[in-house]
Each structure stands twice: as structure tokens, then as C-alpha cells.
C-alpha atoms as a PDB file:
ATOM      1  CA  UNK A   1      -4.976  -9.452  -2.007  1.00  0.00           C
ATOM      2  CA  UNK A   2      -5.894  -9.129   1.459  1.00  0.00           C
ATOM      3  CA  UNK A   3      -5.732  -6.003   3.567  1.00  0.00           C
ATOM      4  CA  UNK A   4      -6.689  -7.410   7.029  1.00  0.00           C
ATOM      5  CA  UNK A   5      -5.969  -5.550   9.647  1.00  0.00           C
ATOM      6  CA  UNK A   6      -3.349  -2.567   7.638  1.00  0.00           C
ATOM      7  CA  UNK A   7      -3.938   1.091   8.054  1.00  0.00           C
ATOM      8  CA  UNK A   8      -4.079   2.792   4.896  1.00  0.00           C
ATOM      9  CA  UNK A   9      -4.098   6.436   4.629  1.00  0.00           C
ATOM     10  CA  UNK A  10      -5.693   8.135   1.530  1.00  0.00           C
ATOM     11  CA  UNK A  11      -5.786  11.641   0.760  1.00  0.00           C
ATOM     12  CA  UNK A  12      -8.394  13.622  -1.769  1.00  0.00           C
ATOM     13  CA  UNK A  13     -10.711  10.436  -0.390  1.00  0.00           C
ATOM     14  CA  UNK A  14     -14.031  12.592  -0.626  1.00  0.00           C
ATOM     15  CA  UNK A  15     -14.577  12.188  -4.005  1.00  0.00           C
ATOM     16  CA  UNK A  16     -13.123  11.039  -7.489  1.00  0.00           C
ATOM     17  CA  UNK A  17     -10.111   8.205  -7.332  1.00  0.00           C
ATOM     18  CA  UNK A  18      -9.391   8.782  -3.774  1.00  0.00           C
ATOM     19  CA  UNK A  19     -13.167   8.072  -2.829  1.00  0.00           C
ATOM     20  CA  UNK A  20     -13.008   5.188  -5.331  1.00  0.00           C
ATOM     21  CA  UNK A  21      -9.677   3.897  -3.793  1.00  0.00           C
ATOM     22  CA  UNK A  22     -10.989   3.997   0.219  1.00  0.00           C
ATOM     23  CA  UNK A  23     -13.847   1.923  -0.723  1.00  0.00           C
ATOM     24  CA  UNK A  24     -11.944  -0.520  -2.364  1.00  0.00           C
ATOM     25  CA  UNK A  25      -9.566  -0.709   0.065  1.00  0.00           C
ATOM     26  CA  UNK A  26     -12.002  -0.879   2.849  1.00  0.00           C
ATOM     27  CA  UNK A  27     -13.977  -3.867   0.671  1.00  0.00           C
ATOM     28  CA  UNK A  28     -10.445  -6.059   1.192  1.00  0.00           C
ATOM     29  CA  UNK A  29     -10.195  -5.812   4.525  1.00  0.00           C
ATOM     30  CA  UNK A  30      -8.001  -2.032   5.473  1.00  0.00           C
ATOM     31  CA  UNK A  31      -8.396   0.481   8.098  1.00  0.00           C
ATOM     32  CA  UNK A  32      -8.918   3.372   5.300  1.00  0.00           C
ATOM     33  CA  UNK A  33      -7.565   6.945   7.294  1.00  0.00           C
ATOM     34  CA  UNK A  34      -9.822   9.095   4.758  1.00  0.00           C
ATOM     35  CA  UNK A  35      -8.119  12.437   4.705  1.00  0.00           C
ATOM     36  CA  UNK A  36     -10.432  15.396   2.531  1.00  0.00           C
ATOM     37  CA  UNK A  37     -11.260  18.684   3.322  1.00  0.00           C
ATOM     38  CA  UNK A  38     -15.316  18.479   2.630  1.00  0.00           C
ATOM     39  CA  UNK A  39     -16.431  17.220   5.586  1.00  0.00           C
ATOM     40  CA  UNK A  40     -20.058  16.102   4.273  1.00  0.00           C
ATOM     41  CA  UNK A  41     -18.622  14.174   1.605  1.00  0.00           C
ATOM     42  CA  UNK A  42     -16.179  12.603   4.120  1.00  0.00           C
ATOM     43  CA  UNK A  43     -19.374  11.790   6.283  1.00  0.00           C
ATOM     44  CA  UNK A  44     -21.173  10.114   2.962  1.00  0.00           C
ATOM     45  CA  UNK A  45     -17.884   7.882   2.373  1.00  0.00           C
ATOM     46  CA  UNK A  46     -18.326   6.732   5.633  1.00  0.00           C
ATOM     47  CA  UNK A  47     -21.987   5.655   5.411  1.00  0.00           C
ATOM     48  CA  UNK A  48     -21.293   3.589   2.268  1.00  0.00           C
ATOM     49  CA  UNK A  49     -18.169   2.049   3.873  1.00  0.00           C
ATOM     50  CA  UNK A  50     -20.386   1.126   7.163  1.00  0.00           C
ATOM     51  CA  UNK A  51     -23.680   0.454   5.356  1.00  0.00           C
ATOM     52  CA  UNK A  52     -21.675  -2.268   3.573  1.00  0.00           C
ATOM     53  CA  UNK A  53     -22.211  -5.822   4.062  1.00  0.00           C
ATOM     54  CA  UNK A  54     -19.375  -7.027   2.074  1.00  0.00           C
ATOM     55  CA  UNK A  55     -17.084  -4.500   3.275  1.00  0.00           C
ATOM     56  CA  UNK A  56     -18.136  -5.677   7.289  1.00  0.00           C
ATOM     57  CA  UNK A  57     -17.537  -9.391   6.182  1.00  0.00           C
ATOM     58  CA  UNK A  58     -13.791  -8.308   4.872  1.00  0.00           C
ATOM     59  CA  UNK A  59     -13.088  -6.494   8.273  1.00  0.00           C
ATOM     60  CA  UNK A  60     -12.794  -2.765   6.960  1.00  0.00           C
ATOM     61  CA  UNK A  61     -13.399   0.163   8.071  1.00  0.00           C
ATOM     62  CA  UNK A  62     -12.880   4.082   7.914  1.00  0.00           C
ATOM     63  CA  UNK A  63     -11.618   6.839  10.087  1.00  0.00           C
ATOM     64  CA  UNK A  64     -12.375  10.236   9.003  1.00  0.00           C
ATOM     65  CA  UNK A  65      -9.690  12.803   9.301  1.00  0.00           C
ATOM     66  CA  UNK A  66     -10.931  15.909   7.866  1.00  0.00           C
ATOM     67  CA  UNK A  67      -7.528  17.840   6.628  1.00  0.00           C
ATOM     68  CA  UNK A  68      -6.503  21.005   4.753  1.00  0.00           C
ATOM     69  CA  UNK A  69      -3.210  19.204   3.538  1.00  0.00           C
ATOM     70  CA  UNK A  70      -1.757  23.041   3.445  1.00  0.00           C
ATOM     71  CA  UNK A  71      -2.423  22.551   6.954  1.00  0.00           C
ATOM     72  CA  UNK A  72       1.604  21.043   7.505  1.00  0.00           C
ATOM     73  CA  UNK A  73       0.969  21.833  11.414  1.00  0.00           C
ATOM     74  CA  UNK A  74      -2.434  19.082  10.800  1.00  0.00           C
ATOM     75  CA  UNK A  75       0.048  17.023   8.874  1.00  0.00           C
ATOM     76  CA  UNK A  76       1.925  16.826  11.798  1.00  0.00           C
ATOM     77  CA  UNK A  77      -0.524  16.154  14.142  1.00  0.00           C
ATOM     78  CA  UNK A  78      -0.914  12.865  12.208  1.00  0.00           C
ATOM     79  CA  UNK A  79       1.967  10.343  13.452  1.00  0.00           C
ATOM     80  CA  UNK A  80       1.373  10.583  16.769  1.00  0.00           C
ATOM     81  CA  UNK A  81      -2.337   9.590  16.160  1.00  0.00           C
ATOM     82  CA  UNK A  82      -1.535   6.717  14.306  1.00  0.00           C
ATOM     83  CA  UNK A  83       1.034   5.493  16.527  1.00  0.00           C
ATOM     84  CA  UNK A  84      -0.901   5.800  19.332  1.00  0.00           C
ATOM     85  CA  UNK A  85      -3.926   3.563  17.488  1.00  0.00           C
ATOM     86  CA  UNK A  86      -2.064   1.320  14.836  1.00  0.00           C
ATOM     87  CA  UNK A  87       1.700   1.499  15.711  1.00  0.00           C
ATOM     88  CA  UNK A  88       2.541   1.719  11.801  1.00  0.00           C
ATOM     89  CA  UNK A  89       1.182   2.941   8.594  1.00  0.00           C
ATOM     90  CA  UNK A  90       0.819   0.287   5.859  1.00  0.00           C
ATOM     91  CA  UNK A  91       0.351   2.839   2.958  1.00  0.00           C
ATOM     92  CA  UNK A  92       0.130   5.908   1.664  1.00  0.00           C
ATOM     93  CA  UNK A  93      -2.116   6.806  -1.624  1.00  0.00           C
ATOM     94  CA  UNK A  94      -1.289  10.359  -1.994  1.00  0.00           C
ATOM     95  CA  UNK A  95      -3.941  11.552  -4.789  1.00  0.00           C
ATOM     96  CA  UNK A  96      -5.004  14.520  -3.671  1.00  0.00           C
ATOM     97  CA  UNK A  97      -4.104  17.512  -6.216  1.00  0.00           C
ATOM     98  CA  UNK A  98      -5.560  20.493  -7.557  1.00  0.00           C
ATOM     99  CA  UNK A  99      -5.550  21.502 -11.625  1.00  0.00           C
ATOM    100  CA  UNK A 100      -5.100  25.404 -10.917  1.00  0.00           C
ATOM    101  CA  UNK A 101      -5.801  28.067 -13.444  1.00  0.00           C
ATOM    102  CA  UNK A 102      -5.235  26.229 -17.640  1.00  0.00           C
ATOM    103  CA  UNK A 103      -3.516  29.433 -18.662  1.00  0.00           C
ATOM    104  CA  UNK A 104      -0.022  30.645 -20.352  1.00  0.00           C
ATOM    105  CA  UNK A 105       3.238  30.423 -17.567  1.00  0.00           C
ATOM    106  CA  UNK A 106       3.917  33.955 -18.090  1.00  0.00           C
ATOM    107  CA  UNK A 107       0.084  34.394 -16.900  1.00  0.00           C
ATOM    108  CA  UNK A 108       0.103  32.487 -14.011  1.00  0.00           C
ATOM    109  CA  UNK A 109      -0.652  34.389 -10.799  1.00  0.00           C
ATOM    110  CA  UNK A 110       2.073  33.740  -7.746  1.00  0.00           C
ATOM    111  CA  UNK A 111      -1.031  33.084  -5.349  1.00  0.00           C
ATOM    112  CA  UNK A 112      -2.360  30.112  -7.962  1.00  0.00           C
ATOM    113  CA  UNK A 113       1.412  28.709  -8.477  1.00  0.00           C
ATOM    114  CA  UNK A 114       1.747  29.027  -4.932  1.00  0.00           C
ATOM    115  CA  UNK A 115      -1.661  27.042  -4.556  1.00  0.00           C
ATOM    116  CA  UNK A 116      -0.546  24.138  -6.927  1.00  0.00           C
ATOM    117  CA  UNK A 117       3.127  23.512  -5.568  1.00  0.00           C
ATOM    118  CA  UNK A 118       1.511  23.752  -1.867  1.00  0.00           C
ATOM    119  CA  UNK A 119      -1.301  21.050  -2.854  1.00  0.00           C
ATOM    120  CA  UNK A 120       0.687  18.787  -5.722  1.00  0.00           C
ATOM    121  CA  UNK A 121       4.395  18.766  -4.322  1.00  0.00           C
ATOM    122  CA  UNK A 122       5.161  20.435  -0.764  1.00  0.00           C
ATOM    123  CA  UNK A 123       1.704  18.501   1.055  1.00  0.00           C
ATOM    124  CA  UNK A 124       3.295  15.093  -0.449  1.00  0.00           C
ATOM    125  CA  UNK A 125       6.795  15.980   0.409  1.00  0.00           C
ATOM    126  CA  UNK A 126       5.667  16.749   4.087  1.00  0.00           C
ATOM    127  CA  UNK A 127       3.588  13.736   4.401  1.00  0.00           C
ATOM    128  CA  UNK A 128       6.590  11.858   3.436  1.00  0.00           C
ATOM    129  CA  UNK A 129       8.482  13.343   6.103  1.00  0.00           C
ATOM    130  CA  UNK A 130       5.930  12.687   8.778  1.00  0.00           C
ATOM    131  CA  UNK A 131       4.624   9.486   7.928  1.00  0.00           C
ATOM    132  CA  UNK A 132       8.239   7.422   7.103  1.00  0.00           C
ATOM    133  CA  UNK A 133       9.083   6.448  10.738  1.00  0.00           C
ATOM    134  CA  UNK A 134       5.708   4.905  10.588  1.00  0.00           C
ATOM    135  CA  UNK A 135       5.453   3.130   7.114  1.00  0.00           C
ATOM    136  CA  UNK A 136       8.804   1.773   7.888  1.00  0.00           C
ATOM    137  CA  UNK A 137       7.411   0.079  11.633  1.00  0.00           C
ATOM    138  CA  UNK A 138       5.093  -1.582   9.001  1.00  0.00           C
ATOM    139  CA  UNK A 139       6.108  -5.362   7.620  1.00  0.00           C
ATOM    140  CA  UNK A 140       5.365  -4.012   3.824  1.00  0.00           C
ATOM    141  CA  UNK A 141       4.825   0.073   4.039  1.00  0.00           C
ATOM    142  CA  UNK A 142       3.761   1.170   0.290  1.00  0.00           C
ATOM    143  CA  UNK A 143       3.442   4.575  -1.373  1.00  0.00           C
ATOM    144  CA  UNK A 144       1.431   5.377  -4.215  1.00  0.00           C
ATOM    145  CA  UNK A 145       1.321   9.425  -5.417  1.00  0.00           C
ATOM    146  CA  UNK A 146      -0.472  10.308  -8.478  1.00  0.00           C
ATOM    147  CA  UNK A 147       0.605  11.919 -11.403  1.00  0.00           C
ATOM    148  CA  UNK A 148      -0.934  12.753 -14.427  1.00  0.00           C
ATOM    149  CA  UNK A 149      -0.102  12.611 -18.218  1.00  0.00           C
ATOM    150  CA  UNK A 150      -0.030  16.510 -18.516  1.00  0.00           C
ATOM    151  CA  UNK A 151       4.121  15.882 -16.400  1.00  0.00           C
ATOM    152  CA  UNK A 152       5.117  14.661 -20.224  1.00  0.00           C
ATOM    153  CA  UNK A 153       3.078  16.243 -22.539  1.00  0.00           C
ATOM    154  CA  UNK A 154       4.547  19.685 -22.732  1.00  0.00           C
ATOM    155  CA  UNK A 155       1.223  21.133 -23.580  1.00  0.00           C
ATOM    156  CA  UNK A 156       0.942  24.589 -23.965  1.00  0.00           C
ATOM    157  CA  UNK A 157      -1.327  26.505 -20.983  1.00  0.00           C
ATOM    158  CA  UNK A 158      -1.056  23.266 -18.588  1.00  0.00           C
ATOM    159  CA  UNK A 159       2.483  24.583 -16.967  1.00  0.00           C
ATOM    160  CA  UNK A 160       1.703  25.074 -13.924  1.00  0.00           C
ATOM    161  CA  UNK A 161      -0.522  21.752 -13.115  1.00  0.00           C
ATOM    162  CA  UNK A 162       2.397  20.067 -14.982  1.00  0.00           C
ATOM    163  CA  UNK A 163       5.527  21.275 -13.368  1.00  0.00           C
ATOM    164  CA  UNK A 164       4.245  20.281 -10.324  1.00  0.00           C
ATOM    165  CA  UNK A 165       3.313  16.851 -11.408  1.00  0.00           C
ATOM    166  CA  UNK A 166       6.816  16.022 -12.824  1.00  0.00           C
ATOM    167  CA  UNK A 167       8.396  17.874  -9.789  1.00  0.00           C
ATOM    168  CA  UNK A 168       5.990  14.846  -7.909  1.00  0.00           C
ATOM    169  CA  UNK A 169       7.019  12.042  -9.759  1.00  0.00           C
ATOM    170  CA  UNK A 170      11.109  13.136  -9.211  1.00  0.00           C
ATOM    171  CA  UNK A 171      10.185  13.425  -5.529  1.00  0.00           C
ATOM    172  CA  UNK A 172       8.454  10.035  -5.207  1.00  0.00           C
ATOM    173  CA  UNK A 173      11.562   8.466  -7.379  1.00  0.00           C
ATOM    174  CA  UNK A 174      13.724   9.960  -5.113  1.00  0.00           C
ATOM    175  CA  UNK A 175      11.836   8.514  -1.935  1.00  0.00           C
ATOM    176  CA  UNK A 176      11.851   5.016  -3.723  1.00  0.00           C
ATOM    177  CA  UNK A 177      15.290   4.871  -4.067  1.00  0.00           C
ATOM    178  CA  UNK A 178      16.003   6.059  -0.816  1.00  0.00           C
ATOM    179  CA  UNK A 179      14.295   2.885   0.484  1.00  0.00           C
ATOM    180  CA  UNK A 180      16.343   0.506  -1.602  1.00  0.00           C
ATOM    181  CA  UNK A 181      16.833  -2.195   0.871  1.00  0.00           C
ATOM    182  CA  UNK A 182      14.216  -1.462   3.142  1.00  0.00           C
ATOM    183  CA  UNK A 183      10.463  -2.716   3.654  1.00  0.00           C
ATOM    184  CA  UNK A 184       8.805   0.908   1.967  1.00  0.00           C
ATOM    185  CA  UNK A 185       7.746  -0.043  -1.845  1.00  0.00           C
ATOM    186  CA  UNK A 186       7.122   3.738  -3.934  1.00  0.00           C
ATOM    187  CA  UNK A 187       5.274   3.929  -7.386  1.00  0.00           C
ATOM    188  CA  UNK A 188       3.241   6.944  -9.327  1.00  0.00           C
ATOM    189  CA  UNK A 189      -0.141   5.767 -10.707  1.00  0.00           C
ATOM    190  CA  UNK A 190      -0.920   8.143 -13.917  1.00  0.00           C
ATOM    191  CA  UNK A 191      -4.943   7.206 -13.940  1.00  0.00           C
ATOM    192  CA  UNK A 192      -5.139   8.463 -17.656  1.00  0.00           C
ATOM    193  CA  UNK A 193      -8.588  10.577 -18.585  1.00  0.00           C
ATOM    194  CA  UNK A 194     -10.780   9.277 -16.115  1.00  0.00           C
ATOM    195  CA  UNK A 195     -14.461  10.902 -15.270  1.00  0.00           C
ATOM    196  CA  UNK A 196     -13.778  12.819 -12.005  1.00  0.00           C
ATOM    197  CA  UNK A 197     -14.495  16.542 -11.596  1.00  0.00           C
ATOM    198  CA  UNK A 198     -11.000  17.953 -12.174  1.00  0.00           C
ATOM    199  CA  UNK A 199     -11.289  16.516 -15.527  1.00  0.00           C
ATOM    200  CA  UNK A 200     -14.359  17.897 -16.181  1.00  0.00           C
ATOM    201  CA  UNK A 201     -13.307  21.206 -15.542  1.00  0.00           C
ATOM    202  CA  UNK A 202     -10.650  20.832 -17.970  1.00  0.00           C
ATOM    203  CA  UNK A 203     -12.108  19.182 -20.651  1.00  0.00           C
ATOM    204  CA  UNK A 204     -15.945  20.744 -20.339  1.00  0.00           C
ATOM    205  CA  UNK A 205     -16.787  19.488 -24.097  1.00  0.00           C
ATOM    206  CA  UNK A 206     -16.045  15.658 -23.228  1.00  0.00           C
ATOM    207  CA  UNK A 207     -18.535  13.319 -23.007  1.00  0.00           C
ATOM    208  CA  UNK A 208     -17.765  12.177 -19.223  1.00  0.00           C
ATOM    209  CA  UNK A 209     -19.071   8.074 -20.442  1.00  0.00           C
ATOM    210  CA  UNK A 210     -16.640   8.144 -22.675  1.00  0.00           C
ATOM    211  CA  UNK A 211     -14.256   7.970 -19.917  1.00  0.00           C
ATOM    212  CA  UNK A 212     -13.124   5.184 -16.994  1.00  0.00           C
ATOM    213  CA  UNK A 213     -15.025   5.817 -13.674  1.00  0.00           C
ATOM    214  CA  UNK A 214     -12.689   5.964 -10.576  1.00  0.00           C
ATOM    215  CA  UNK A 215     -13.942   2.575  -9.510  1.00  0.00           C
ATOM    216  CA  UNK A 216     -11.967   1.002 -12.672  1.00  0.00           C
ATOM    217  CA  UNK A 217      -9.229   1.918 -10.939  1.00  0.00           C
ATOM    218  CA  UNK A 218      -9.532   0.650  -7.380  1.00  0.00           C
ATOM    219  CA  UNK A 219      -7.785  -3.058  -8.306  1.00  0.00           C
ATOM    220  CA  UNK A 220      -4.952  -1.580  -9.699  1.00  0.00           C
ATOM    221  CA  UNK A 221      -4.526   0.770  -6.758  1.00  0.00           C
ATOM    222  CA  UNK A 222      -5.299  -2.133  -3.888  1.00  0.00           C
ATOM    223  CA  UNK A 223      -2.441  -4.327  -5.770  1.00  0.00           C
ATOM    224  CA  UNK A 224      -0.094  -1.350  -5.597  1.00  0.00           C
ATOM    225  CA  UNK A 225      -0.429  -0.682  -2.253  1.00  0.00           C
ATOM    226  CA  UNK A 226      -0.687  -4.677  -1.111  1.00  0.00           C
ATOM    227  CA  UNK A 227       2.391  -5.901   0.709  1.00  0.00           C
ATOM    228  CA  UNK A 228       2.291  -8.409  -1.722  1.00  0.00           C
ATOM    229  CA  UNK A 229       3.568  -6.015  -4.266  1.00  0.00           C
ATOM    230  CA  UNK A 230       7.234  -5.657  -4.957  1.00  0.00           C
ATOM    231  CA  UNK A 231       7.272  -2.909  -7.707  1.00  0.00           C
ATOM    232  CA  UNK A 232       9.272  -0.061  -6.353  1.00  0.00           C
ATOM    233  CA  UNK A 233      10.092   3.505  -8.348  1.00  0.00           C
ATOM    234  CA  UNK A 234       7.505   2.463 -10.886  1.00  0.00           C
ATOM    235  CA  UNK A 235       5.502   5.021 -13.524  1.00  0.00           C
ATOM    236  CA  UNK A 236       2.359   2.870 -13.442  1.00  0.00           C
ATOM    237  CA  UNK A 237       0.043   3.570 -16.254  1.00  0.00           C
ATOM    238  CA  UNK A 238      -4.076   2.359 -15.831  1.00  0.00           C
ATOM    239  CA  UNK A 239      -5.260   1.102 -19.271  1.00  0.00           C
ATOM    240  CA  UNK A 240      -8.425   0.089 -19.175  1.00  0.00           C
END
């Protein structure tokens, strides 16, 4: 897979599977648009992605574009940038997300469930809708969202980080069908436990080595996003 000279925008790229994804996207050759709110962590990404030999020799590269994603006026500020640079959009790894409080429905504070559908659902759903002209000027535009497990478990105190999952994975289904006939390709990666912050904070017992790190994941993500990829309204599932 070679990403030579596509723009690939990745959200929640600061740390985790988004941070994981940019560099291994940038290591085949993409323009990674690294979209995080932590600007310092933004700043590190982009040291390791210049400091890189083998990342130079593919041809990739990083822009930084630090981003609320509740921001929807930022969100819209985006197009216009990459037009003006790229012309197109290549992909789109939507991964950023946010667990919210592990607690019963009935429990759940309207600020918090306001927080997760603004973060898990309504930022993807408005990056959609900005970003399709663009990903659709592009010879193989590709969307990747992630889900999680917790959208078919039906376990008990994980409502509200699981609502908005499978509320996710119907909007990205929706999207892929949508582009039936077009050049946009849409799947939903659920990583599975893998050793990033959010699950540590919901599983504080667990032994983090136990666990895939988010660089186990970066193949699976670069061939879902490649335009040599023709999966479309896929539930991928990483095993290790």
C-alpha cells in the first residue's frame, strides 16, 4: 500500500490509535491532517513524524490542525483549507471519542450525554457533511469511524458511551450506502481492548501488557483507508 501524495485527515491523532494511525500513515507515504485538541502532544507527533528517516524516504508528512471537534464553526473552516492546498481529501479516520461517565442511564447527567453525542455522533456527522464534496474530488476517498464493542454488548452502566457508538456505526452505514456507485469506500474499525488511556480509565484493574498497543493496529487501518481497498459498509473487527 502506498499513500504517495493523499491527504489523510485523522482525528483524536494526539495520542492512542489516532496517534498510532498518523504515524503509520505518514511512514507510507500520506499528508496526515492531525486534528487533536492538546496542542503539545500534537507538537510531539510532529517531531516523531519529521525526525523520521523512513517516514522522509516514503514522502510523508504532517499538518497540525489543533481542533475542538465541538467546534462545528472549526469544522467548517476545514474544506476550504484543504481545497485551497490539496484539492481533495483522500480519507477520513474519524477515531476521536470520549467514554463519558460508566454509570446507570437513569444517572446520566444531560451535560455528560450531551458531551458524548456532541464528541461520538454529531462531530462525525458534521465532518461528513463538510468533508464529502472533497473526498468525492478524490480518485479513491475512504472513511473509517471507530466503534467499539460496548455498541453490542448491552452492558449494564456503559449506555451512554454505547448508544452513541451504535448511533455511529448506523450513521457511517448510512453514509456507505449513500455512496453506492461512487468513488467514497465507508467501514467502522471496532479496535477491541487495546492499551490506550480511555481504556484504562475503564478498566483500572487490567494489566495494560496484556493488551494490543495502538501501533498493532496501524496496518489494518492504512489498508482500510488505501484506495486499493474496496470494502464498503464493513464492521471491521482487529484480532490480533
Amino acid at each position: 500500500m502506498t499513500f504517495s501524495g493523499r491527504a489523510i485527515l485523522v482525528t483524536g491523532a494526539s495520542r492512542g490509535i489516532g496517534r498510532a494511525a498518523a504515524i503509520g500513515l505518514a511512514t507510507r507515504g500520506a499528508h496526515v491532517l492531525a486534528v487533536a485538541r492538546a496542542i503539545e502532544s500534537l507538537e510531539a507527533l510532529d517531531d516523531e513524524i519529521q525526525g523520521s528517516d523512513e517516514i522522509r524516504r516514503a514522502g510523508g508528512a504532517a499538518t497540525l490542525v489543533p481542533l475542538d471537534l465541538t467546534d462545528l464553526a472549526g469544522i467548517d473552516r476545514l474544506p476550504s483549507a484543504i481545497m485551497e492546498r490539496w484539492g481533495k481529501l483522500d480519507g477520513l479516520f474519524g477515531n476521536a471519542g470520549i467514554l463519558g461517565p460508566i454509570t446507570p442511564l437513569t444517572h446520566l447527567q444531560p451535560r455528560a450525554w450531551g458531551d458524548l453525542l456532541a464528541v461520538n455522533l454529531t462531530a462525525n456527522w458534521y465532518l461528513l457533511r463538510a468533508l464529502d464534496p472533497l473526498l468525492r474530488k478524490s480518485d479513491a476517498g475512504r472513511v473509517l469511524l471507530v466503534s467499539s464493542g460496548a455498541a453490542h454488548f448491552n452492558r449494564p452502566y456503559w449506555g451512554g458511551y454505547a448508544i452513541t457508538k451504535a448511533a455511529l456505526e448506523v450513521l457511517a452505514f448510512t453514509y456507505a450506502a449513500e455512496s453506492n456507485g461512487t468513488n467514497i469506500k465507508t467501514n467502522v474499525l471496532n479496535p477491541g481492548p487495546t492499551r490506550t488511556r480511555m481504556r484504562a480509565e475503564a478498566f483500572p484493574g487490567e494489566d495494560p501488557d496484556t493488551l494490543p498497543a495502538p501501533e498493532e493496529l496501524a496496518p489494518l487501518i492504512a489498508e482500510l483507508l488505501s484506495p486499493e481497498s474496496n470494502r464498503n459498509g464493513e464492521l471491521v473487527n482487529f484480532k490480533r
